[in-house]
N, C-alpha and C. Protein backbone atom coordinates (compact mmCIF):
# COMPACT_ATOMS: atom_id res chain seq x y z
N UNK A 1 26.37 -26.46 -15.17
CA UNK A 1 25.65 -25.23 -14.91
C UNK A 1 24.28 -25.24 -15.58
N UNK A 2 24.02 -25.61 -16.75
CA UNK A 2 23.22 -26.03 -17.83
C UNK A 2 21.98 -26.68 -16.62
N UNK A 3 22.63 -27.84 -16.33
CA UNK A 3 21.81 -28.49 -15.68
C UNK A 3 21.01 -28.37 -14.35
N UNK A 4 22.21 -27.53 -13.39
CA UNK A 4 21.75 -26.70 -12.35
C UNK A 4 20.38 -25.71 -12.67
N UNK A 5 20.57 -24.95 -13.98
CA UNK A 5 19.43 -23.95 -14.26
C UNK A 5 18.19 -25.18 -14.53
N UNK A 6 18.43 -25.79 -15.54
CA UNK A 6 17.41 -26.03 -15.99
C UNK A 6 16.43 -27.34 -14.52
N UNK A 7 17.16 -27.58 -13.56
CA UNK A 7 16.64 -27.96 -12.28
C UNK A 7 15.81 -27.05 -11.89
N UNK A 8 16.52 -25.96 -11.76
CA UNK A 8 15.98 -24.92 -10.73
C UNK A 8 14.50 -24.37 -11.27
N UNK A 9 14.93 -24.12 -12.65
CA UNK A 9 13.15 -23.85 -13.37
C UNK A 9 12.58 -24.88 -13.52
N UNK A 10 12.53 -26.01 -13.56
CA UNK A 10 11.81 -27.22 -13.30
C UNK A 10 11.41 -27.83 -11.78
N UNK A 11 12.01 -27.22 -10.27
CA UNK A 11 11.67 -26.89 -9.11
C UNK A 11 10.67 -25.77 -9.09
N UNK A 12 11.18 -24.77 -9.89
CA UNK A 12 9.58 -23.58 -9.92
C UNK A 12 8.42 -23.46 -10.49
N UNK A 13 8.27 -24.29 -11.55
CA UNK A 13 7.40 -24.84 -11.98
C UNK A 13 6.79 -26.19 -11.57
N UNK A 14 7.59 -26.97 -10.77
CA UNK A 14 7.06 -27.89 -10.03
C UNK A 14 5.88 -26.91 -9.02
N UNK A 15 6.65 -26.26 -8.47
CA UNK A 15 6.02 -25.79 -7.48
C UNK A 15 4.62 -24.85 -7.29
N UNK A 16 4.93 -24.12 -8.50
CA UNK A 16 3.32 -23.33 -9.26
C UNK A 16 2.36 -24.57 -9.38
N UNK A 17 2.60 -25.74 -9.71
CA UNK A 17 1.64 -26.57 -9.95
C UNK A 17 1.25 -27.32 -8.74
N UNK A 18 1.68 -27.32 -7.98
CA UNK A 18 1.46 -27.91 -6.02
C UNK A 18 0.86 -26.62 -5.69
N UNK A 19 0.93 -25.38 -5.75
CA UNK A 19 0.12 -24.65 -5.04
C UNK A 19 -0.81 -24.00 -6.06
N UNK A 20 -0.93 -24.41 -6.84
CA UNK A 20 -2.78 -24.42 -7.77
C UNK A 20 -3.21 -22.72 -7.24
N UNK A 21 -2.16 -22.13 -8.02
CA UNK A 21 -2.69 -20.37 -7.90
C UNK A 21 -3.04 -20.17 -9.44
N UNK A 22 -4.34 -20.23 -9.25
CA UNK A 22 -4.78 -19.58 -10.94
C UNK A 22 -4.15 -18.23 -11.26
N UNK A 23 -4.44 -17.93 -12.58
CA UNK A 23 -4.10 -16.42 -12.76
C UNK A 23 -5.26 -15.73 -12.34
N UNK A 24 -6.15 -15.85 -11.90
CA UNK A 24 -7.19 -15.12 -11.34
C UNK A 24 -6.74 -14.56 -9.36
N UNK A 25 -6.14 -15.50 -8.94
CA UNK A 25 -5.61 -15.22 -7.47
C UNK A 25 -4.64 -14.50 -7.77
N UNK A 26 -3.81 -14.27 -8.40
CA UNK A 26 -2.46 -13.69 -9.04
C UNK A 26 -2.46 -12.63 -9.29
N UNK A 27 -4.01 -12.09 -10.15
CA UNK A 27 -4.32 -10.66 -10.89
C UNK A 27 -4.93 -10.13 -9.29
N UNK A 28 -5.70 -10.99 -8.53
CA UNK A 28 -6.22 -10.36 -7.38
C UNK A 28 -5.08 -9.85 -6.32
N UNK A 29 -4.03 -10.44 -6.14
CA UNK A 29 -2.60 -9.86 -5.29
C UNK A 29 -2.33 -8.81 -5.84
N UNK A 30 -1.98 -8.48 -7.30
CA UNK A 30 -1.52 -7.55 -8.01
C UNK A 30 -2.61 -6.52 -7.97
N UNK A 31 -3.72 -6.35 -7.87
CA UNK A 31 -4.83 -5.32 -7.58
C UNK A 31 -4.73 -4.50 -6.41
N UNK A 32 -4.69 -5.96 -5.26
CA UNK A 32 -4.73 -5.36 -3.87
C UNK A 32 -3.02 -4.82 -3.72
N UNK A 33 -2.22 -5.12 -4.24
CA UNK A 33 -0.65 -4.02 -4.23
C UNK A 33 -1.16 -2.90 -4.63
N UNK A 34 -2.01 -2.79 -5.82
CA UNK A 34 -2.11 -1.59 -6.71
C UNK A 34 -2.91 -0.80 -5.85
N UNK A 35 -4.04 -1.01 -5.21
CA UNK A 35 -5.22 -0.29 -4.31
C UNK A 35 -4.39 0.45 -3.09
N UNK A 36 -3.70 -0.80 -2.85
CA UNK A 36 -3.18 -0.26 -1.41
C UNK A 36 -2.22 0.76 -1.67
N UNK A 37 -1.76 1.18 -2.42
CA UNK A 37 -1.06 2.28 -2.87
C UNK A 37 -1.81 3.46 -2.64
N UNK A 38 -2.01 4.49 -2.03
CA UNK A 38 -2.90 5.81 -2.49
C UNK A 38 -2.20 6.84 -2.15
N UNK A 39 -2.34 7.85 -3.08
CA UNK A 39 -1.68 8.90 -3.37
C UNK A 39 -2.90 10.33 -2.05
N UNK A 40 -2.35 10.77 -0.90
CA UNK A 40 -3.32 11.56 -0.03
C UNK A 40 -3.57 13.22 -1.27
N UNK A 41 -5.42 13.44 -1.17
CA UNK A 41 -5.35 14.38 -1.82
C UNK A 41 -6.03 15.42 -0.30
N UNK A 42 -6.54 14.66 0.14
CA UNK A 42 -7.62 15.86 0.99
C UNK A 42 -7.12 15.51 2.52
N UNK A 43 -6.74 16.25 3.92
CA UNK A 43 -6.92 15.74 4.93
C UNK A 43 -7.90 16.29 5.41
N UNK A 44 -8.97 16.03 6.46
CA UNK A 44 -10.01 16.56 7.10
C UNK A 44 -9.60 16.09 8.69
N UNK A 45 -8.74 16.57 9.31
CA UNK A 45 -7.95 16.41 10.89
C UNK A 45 -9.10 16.70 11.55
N UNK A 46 -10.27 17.18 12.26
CA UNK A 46 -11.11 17.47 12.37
C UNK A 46 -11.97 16.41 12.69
N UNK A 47 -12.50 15.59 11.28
CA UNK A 47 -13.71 14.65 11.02
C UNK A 47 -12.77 13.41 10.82
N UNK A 48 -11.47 13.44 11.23
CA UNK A 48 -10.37 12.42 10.59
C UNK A 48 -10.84 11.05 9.75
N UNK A 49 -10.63 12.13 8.48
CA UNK A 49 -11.16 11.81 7.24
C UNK A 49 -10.08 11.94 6.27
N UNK A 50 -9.61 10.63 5.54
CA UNK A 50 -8.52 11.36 4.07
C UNK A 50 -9.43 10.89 2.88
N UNK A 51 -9.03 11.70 2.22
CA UNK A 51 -9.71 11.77 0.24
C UNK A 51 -7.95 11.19 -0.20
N UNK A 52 -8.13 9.87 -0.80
CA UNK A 52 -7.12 9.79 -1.60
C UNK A 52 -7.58 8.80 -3.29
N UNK A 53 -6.61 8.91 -3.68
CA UNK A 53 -6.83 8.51 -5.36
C UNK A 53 -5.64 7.51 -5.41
N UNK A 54 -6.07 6.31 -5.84
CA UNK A 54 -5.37 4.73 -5.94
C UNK A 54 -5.06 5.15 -7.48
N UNK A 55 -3.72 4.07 -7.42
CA UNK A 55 -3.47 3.70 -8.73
C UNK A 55 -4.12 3.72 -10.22
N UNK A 56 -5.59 2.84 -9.74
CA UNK A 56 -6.45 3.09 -10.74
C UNK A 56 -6.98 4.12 -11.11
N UNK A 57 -6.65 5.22 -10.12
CA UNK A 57 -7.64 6.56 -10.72
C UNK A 57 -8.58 6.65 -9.61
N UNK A 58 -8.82 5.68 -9.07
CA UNK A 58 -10.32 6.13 -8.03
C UNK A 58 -10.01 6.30 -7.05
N UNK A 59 -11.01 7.39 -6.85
CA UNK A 59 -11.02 8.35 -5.07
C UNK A 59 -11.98 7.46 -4.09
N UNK A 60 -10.72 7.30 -3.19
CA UNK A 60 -11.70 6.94 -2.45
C UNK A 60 -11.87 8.24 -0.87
N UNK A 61 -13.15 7.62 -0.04
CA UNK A 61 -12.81 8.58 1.26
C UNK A 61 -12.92 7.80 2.16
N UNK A 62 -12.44 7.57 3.07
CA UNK A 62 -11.85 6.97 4.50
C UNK A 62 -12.23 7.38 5.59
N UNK A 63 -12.71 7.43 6.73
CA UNK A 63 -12.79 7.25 8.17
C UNK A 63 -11.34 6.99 8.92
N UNK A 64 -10.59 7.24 9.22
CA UNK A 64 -9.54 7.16 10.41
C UNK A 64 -10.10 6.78 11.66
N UNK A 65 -9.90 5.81 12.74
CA UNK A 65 -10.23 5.41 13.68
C UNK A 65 -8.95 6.22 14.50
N UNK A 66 -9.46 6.59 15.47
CA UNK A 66 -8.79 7.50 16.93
C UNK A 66 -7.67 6.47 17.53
N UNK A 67 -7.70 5.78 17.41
CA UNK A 67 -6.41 4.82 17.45
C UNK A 67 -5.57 4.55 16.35
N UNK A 68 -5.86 4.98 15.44
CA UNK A 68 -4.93 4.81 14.32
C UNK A 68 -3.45 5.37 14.12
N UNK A 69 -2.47 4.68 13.72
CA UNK A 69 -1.25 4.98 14.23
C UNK A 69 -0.60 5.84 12.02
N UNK A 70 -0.02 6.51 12.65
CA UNK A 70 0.61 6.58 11.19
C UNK A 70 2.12 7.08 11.28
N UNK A 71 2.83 6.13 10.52
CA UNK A 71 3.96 5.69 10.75
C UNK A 71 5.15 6.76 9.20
N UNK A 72 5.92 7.45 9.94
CA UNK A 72 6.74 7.74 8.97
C UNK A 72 8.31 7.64 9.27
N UNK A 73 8.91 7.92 8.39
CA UNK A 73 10.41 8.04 8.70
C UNK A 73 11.08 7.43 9.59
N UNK A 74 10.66 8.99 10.38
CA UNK A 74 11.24 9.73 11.91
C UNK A 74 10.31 9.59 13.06
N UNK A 75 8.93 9.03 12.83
CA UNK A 75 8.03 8.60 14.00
C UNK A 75 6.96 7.94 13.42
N UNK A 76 6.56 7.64 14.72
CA UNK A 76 5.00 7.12 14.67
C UNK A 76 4.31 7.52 15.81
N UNK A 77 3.31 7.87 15.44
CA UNK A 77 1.49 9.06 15.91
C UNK A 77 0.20 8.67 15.60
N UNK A 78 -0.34 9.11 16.34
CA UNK A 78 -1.90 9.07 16.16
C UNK A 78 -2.29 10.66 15.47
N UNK A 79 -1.46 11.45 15.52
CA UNK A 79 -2.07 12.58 14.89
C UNK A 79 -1.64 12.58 13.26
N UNK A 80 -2.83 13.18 12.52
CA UNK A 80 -3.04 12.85 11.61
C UNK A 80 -2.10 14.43 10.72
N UNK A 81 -1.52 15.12 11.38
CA UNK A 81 -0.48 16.02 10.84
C UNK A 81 0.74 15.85 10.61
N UNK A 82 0.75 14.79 10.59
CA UNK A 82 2.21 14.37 9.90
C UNK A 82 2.10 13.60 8.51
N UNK A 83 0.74 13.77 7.66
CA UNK A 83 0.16 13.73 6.58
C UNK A 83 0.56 15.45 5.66
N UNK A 84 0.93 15.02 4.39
CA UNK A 84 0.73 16.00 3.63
C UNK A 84 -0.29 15.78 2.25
N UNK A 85 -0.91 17.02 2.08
CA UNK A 85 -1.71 16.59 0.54
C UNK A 85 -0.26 15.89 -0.40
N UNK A 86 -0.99 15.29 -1.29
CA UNK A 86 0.58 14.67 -1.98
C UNK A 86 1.60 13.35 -1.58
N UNK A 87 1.29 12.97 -0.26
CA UNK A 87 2.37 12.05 0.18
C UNK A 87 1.31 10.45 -0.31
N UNK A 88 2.21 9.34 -0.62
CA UNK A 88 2.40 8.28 -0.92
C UNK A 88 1.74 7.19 0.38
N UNK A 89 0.40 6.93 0.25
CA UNK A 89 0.35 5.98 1.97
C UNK A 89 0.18 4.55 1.10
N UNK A 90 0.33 3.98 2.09
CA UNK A 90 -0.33 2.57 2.27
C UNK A 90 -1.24 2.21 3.74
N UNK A 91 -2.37 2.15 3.43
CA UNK A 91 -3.37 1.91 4.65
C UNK A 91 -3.92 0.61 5.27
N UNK A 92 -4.17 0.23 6.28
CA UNK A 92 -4.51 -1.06 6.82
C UNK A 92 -5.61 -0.59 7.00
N UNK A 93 -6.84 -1.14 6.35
CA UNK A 93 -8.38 -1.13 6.97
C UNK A 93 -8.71 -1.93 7.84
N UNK A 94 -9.86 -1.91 8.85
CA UNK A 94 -10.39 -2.92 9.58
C UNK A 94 -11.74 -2.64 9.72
N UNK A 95 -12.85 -2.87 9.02
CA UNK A 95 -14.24 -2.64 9.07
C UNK A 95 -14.44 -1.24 8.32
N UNK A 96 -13.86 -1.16 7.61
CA UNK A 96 -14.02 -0.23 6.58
C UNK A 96 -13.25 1.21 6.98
N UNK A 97 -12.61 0.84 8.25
CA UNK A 97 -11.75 2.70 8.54
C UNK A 97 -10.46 1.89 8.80
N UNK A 98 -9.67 3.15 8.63
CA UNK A 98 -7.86 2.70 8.54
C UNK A 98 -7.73 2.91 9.95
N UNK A 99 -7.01 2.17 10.24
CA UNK A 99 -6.18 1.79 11.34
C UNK A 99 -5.19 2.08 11.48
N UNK A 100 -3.89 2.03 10.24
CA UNK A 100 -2.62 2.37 10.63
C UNK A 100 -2.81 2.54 9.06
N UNK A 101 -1.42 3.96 8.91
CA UNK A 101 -0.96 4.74 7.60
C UNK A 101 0.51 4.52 7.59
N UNK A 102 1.20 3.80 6.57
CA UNK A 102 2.50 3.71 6.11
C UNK A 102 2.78 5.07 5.31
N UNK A 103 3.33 5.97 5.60
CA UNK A 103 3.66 7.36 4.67
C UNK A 103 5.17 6.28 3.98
N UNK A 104 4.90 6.11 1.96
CA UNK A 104 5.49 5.61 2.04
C UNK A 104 6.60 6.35 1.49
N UNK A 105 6.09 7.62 0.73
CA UNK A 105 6.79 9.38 0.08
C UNK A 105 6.03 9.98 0.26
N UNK A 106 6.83 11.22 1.04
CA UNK A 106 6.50 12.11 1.12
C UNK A 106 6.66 13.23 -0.11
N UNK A 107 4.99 14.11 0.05
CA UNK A 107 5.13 14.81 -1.29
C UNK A 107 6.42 15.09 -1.73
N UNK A 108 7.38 15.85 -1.04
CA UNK A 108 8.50 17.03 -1.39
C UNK A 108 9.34 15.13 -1.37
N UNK A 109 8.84 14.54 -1.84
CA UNK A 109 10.23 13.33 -2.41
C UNK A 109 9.70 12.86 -3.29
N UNK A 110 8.74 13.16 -3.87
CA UNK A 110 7.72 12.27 -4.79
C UNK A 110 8.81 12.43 -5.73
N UNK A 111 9.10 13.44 -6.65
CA UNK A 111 9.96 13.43 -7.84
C UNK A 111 11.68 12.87 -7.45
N UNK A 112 12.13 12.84 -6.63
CA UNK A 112 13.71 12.18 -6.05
C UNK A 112 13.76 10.99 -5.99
N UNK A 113 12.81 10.66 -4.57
CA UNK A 113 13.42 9.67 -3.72
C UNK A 113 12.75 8.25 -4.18
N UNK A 114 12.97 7.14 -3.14
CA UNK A 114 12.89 6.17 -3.45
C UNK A 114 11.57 5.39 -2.24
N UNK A 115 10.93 5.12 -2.60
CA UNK A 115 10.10 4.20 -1.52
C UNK A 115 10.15 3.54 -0.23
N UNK A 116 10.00 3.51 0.57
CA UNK A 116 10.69 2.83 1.56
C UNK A 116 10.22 1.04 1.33
């Protein structure tokens, strides 16, 4: 068994060293998880526009493209009312406006539930 482990961490460390990922590519994955996280503070349905605040603290504001799909639960829409102030997205940009919204909690689960 001994030997089985100590293979297996000597296969994973083989392998960190064949794919030559500095800790600099590493901290950059872990950023872009952290960014893509945003917490919705503002909707503007209207100018389809969201105000949200990332992980780090910073607000950003967004453009929604008219094709943009946003995906929850129980459906997926182009209308941007199935957004609440408070809910949990993850956004796909493409030229600087989102394209598609992962609702990933909804406000009224923020304190319960679990992530999808």
């Amino acid at each position: 068994m001994k030997l089985l482990r100590r293979g297996g961490i000597g296969l994973v460390f083989l392998l960190g060293l064949l794919a030559r990922i500095g800790p600099a590519a590493a901290e950059d994955m872990t950023t872009n998880i952290q960014t893509a996280r945003m917490t919705v503070m503002e909707i503007n349905k209207d100018a389809r526009q969201l105000v949200c605040v990332n992980s780090q603290g910073r607000v950003h504001v967004h453009k929604v493209t008219s094709k943009a799909v946003v995906v929850t639960d129980d459906k997926t829409t182009t209308d941007l009312a199935s957004l609440a102030t408070g809910d949990v997205i993850r956004a796909e940009l493409r030229s600087g406006q989102i394209e598609k919204i992962v609702v990933l909690r909804h406000a009224w689960h923020e304190a319960t539930g679990q992530e999808q």
